[in-house]
C-alpha atoms as a PDB file:
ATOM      1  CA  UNK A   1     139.304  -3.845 -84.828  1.00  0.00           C
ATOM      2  CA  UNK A   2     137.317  -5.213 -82.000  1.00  0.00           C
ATOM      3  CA  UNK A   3     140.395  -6.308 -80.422  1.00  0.00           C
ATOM      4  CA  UNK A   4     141.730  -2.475 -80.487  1.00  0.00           C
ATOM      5  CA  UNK A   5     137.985  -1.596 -79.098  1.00  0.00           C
ATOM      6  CA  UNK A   6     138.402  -4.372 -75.928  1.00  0.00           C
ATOM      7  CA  UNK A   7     142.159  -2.837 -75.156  1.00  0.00           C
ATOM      8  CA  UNK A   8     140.898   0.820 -75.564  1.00  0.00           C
ATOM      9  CA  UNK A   9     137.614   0.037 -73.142  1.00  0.00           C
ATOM     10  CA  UNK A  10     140.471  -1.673 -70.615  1.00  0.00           C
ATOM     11  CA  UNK A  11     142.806   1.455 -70.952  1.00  0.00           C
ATOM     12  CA  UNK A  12     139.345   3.948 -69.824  1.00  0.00           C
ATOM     13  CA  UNK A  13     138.391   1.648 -67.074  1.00  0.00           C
ATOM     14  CA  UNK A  14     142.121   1.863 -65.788  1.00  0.00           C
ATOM     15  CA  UNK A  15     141.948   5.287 -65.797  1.00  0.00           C
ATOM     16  CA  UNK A  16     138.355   5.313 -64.262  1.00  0.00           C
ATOM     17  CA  UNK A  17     138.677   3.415 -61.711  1.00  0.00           C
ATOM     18  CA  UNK A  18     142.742   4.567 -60.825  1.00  0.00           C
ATOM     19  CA  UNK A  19     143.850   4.273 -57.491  1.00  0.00           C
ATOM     20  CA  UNK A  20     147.112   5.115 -54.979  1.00  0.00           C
ATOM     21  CA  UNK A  21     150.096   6.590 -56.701  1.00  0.00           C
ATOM     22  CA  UNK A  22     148.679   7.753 -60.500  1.00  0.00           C
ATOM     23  CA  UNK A  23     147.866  11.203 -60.265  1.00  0.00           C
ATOM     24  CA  UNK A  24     148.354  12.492 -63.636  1.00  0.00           C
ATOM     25  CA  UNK A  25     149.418  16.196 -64.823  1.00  0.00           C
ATOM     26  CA  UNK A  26     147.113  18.288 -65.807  1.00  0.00           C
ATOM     27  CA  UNK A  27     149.005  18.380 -69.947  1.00  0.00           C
ATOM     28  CA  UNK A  28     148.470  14.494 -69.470  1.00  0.00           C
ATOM     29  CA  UNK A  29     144.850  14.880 -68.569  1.00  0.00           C
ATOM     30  CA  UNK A  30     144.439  16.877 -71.591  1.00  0.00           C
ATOM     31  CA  UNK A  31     146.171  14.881 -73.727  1.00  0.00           C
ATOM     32  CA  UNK A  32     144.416  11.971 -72.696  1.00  0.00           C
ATOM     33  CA  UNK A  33     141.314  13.700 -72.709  1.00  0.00           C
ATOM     34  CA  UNK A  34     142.206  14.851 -76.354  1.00  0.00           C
ATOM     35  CA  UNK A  35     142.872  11.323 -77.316  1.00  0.00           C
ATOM     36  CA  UNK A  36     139.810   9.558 -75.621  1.00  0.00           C
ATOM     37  CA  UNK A  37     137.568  12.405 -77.662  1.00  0.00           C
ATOM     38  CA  UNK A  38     139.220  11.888 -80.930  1.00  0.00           C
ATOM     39  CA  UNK A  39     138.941   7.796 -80.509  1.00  0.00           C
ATOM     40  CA  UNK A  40     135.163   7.940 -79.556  1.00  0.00           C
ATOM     41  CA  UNK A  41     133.941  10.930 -81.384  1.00  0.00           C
ATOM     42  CA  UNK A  42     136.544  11.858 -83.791  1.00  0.00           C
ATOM     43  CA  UNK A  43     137.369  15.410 -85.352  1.00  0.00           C
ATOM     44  CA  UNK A  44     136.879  18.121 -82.514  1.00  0.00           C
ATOM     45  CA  UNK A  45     132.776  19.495 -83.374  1.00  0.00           C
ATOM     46  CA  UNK A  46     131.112  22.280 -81.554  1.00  0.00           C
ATOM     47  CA  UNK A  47     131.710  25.596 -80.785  1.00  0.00           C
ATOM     48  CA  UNK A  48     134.973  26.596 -79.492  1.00  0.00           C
ATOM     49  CA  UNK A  49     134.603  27.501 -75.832  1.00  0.00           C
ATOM     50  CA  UNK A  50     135.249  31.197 -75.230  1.00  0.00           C
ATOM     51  CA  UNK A  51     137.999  32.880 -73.546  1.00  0.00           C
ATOM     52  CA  UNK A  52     137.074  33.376 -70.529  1.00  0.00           C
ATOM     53  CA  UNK A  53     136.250  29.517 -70.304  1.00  0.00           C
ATOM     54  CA  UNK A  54     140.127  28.224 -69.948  1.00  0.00           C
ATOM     55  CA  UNK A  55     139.428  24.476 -68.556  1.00  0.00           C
ATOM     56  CA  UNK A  56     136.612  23.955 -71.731  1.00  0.00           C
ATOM     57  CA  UNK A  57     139.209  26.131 -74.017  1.00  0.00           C
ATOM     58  CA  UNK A  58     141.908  23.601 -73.271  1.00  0.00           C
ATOM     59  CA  UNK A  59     140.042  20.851 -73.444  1.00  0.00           C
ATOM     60  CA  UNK A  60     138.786  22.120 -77.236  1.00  0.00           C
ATOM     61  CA  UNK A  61     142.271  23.083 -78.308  1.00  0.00           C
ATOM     62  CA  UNK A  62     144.164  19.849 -77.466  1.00  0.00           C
ATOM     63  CA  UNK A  63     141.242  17.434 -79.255  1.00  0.00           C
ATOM     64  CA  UNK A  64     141.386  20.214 -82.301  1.00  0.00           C
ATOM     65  CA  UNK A  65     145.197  19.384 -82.424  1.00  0.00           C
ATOM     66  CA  UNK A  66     144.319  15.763 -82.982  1.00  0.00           C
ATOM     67  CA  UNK A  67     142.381  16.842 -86.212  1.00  0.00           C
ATOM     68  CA  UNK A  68     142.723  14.428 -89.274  1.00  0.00           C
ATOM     69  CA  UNK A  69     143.659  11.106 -86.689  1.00  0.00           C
ATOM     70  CA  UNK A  70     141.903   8.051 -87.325  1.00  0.00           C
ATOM     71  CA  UNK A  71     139.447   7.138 -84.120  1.00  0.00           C
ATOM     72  CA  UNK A  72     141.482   3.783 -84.710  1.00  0.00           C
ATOM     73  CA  UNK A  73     145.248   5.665 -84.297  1.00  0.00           C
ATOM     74  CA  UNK A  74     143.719   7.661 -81.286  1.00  0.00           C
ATOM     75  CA  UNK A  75     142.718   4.257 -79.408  1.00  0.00           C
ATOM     76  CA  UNK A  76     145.784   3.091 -80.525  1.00  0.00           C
ATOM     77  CA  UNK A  77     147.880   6.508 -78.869  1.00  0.00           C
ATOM     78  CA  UNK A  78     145.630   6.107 -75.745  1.00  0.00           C
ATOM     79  CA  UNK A  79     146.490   2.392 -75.024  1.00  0.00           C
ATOM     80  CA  UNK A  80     150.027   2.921 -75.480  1.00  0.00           C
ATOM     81  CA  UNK A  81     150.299   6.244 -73.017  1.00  0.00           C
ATOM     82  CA  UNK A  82     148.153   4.484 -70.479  1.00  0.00           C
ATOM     83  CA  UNK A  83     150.781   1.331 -70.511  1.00  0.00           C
ATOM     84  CA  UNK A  84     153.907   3.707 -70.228  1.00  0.00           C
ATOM     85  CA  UNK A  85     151.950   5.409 -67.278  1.00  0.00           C
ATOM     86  CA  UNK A  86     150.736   2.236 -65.402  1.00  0.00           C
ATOM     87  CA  UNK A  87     154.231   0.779 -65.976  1.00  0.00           C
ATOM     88  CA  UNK A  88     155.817   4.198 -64.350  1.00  0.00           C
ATOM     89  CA  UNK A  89     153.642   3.971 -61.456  1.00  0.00           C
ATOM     90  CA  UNK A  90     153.378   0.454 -60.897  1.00  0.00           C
END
């Protein structure tokens, strides 16, 4: 488990700290967005943003899609899309 916790902490400092050529999509933002929340905090909580709100609306919707994952399967998710994108973008 803590092992999982060191690579996950890694995987957000890459992604804090990313320089040069890794400009992500905005639908990988959200995913990874949706993955970090449901790894730290799990099941989406809160009131659901209204509609008129469509950056905090997306952001609710794709962690509510991650409903029922385990924080340790999100961590797990998150590491392994980070590697694919730092190997894609050197």
């Amino acid at each position: 488990m803590q092992d999982l916790k060191q690579q996950f902490d890694g995987a957000v400092q890459y992604v804090q700290n990313a320089q040069g050529s890794f400009k992500p999509s905005n639908e990988v933002k959200l995913e990874m967005y949706a993955l970090f929340k449901q790894a730290t905090d799990g099941d989406v909580s809160g009131k659901k943003p209204g509609l008129t709100d469509f950056i905090g609306r997306a952001k609710y919707n794709a962690w509510e899609s991650l409903k029922g994952m385990s924080k340790d399967k999100a961590m797990q998710t998150y590491i392994s899309k980070i590697e694919t994108l730092k190997n894609k973008h050197g």
